[in-house]
C-alpha atoms as a PDB file:
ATOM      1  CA  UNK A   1     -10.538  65.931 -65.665  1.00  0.00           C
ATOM      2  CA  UNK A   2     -13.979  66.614 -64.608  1.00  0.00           C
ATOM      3  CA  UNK A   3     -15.950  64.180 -62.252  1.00  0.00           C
ATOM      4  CA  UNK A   4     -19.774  63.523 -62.887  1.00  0.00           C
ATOM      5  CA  UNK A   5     -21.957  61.869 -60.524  1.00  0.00           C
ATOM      6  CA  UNK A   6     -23.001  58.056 -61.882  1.00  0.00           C
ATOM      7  CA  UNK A   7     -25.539  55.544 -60.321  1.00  0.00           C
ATOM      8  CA  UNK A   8     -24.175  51.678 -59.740  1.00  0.00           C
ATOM      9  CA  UNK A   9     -26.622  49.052 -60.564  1.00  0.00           C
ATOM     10  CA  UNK A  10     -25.464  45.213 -59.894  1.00  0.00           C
ATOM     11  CA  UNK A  11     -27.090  42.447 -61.276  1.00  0.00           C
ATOM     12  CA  UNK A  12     -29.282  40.744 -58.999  1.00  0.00           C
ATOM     13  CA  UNK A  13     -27.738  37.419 -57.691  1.00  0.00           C
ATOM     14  CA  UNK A  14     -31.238  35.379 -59.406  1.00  0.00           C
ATOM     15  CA  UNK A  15     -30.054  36.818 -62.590  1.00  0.00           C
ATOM     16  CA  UNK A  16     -26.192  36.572 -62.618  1.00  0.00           C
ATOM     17  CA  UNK A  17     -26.238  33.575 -64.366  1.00  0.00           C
ATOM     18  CA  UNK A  18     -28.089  34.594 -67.339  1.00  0.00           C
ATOM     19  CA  UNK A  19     -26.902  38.425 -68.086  1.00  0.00           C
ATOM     20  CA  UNK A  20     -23.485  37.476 -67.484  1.00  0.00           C
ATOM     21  CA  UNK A  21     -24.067  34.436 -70.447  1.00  0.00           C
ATOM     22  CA  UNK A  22     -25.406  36.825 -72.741  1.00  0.00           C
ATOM     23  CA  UNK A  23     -28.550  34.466 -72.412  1.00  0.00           C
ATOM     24  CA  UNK A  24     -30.874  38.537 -71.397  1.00  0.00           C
ATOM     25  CA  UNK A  25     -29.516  41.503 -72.143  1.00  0.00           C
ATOM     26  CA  UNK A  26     -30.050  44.387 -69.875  1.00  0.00           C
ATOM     27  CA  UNK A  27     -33.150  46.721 -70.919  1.00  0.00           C
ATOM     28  CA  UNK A  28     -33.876  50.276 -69.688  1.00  0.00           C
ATOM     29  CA  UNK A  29     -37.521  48.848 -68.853  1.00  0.00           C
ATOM     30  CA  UNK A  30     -36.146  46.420 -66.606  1.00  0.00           C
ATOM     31  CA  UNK A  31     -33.291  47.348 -65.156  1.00  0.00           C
ATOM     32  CA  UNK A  32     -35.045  47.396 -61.654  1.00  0.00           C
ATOM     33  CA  UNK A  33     -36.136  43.523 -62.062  1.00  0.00           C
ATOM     34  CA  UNK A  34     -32.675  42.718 -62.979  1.00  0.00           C
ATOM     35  CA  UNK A  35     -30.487  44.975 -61.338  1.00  0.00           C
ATOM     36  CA  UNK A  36     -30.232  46.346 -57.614  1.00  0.00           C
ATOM     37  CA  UNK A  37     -29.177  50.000 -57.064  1.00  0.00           C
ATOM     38  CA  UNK A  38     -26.134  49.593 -55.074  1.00  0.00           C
ATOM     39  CA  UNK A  39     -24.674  53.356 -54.799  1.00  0.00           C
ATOM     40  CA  UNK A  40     -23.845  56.627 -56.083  1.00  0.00           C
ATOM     41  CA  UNK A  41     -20.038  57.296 -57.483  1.00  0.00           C
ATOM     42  CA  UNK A  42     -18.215  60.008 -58.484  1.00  0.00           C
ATOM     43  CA  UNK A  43     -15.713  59.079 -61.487  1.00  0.00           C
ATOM     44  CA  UNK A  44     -14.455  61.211 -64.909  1.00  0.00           C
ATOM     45  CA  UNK A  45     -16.342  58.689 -66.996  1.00  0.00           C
ATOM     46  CA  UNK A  46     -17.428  54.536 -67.413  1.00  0.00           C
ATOM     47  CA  UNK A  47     -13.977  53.160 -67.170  1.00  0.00           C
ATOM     48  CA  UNK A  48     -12.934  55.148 -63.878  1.00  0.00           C
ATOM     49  CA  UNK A  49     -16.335  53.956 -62.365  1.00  0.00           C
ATOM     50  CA  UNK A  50     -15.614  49.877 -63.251  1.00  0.00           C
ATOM     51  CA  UNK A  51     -12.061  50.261 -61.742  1.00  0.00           C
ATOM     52  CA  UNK A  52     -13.557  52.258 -58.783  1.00  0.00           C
ATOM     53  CA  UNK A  53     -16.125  49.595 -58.081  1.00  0.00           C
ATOM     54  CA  UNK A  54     -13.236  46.731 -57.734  1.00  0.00           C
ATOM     55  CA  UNK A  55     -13.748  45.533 -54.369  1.00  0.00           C
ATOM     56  CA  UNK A  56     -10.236  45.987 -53.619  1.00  0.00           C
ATOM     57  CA  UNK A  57     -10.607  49.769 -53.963  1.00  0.00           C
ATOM     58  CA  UNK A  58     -13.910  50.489 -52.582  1.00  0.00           C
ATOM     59  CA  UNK A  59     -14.365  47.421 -50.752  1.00  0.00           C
ATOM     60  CA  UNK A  60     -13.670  48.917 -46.558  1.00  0.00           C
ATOM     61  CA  UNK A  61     -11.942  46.217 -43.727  1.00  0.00           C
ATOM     62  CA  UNK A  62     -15.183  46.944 -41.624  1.00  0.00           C
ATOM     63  CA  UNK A  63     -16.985  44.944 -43.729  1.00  0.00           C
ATOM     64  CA  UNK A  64     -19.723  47.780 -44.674  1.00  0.00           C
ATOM     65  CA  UNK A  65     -19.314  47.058 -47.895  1.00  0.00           C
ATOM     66  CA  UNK A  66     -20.021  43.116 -47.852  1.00  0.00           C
ATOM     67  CA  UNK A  67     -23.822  44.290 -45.246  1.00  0.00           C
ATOM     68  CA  UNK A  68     -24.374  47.072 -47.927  1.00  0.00           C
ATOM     69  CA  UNK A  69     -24.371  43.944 -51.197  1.00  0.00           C
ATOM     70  CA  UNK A  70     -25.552  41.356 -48.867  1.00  0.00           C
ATOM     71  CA  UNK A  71     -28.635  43.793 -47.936  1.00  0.00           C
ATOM     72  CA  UNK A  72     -29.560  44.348 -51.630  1.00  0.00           C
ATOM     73  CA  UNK A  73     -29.771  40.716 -52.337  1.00  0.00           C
ATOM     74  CA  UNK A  74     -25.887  40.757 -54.309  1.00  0.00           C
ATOM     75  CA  UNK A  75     -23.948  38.208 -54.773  1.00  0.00           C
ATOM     76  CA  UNK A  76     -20.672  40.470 -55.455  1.00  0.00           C
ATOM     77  CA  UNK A  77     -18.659  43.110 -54.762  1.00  0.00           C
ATOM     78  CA  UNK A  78     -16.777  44.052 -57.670  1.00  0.00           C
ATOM     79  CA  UNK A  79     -18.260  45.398 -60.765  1.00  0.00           C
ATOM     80  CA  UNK A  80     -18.221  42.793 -63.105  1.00  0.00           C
ATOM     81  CA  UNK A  81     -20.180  41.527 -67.138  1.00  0.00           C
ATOM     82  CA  UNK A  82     -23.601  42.667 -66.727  1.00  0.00           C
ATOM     83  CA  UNK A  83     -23.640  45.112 -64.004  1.00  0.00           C
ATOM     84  CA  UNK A  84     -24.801  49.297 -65.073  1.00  0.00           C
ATOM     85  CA  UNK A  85     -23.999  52.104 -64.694  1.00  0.00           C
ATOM     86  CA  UNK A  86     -26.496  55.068 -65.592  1.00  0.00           C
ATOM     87  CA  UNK A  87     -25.668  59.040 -65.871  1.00  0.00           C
ATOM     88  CA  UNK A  88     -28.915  59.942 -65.034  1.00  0.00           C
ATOM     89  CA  UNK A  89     -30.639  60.113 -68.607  1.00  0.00           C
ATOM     90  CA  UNK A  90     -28.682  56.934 -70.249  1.00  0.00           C
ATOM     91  CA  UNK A  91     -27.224  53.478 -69.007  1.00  0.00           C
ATOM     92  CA  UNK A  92     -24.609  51.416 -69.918  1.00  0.00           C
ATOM     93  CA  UNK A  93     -24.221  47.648 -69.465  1.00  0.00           C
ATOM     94  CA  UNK A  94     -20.320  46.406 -68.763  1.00  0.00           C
ATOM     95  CA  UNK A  95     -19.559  44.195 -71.231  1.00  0.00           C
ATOM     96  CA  UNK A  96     -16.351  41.665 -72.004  1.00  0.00           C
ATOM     97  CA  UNK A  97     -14.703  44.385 -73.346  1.00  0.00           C
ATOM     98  CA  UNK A  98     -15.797  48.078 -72.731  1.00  0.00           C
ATOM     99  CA  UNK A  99     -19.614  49.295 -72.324  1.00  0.00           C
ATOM    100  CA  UNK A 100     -22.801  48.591 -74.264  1.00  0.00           C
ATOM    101  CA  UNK A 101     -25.421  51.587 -73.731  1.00  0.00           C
ATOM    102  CA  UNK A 102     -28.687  50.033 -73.076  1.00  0.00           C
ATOM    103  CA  UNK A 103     -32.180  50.783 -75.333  1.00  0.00           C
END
């Protein structure tokens, strides 16, 4: 299959709480105030980036990974409810059960 280039955005830990609830829902316009950009990844398509950004896969034993979320403000290292991912022109929320594209 072919591999495409997606962005990572994590909620930001002051905003876990309520994206996570359902209480906001993730917007295009302010993705940035909610969300961190936390890396680039190279998957065949939404699923194979959530199960490449499980911290037991992409997480390293140097503990890069943990300064990396700790230096954008994260509270976590696997992708979880609420986090993005964006293909360059549209973005996708994770939801309980597969993606939600944002508006």
């Amino acid at each position: 299959m072919h591999k495409r280039l997606y962005s990572v955005y994590y909620i930001r830990s002051e905003f876990w709480r309520e994206l996570s609830w359902g209480d906001i829902v993730p917007t295009r316009a302010r993705l940035h105030d909610t969300h961190a950009y936390l890396k680039m990844c190279m998957a065949t398509d939404l699923e194979d980036v959530f199960v490449q950004m499980q911290g037991e896969i992409w997480a390293d034993p140097s503990g890069s990974t943990s300064e990396l979320v700790r230096s954008k403000g994260l509270g976590h290292t696997s992708m979880s409810v609420g986090d993005v991912i964006g293909d360059g022109t549209r973005f996708w929320a994770v939801a309980s059960e597969g993606f939600t594209e944002l508006q």
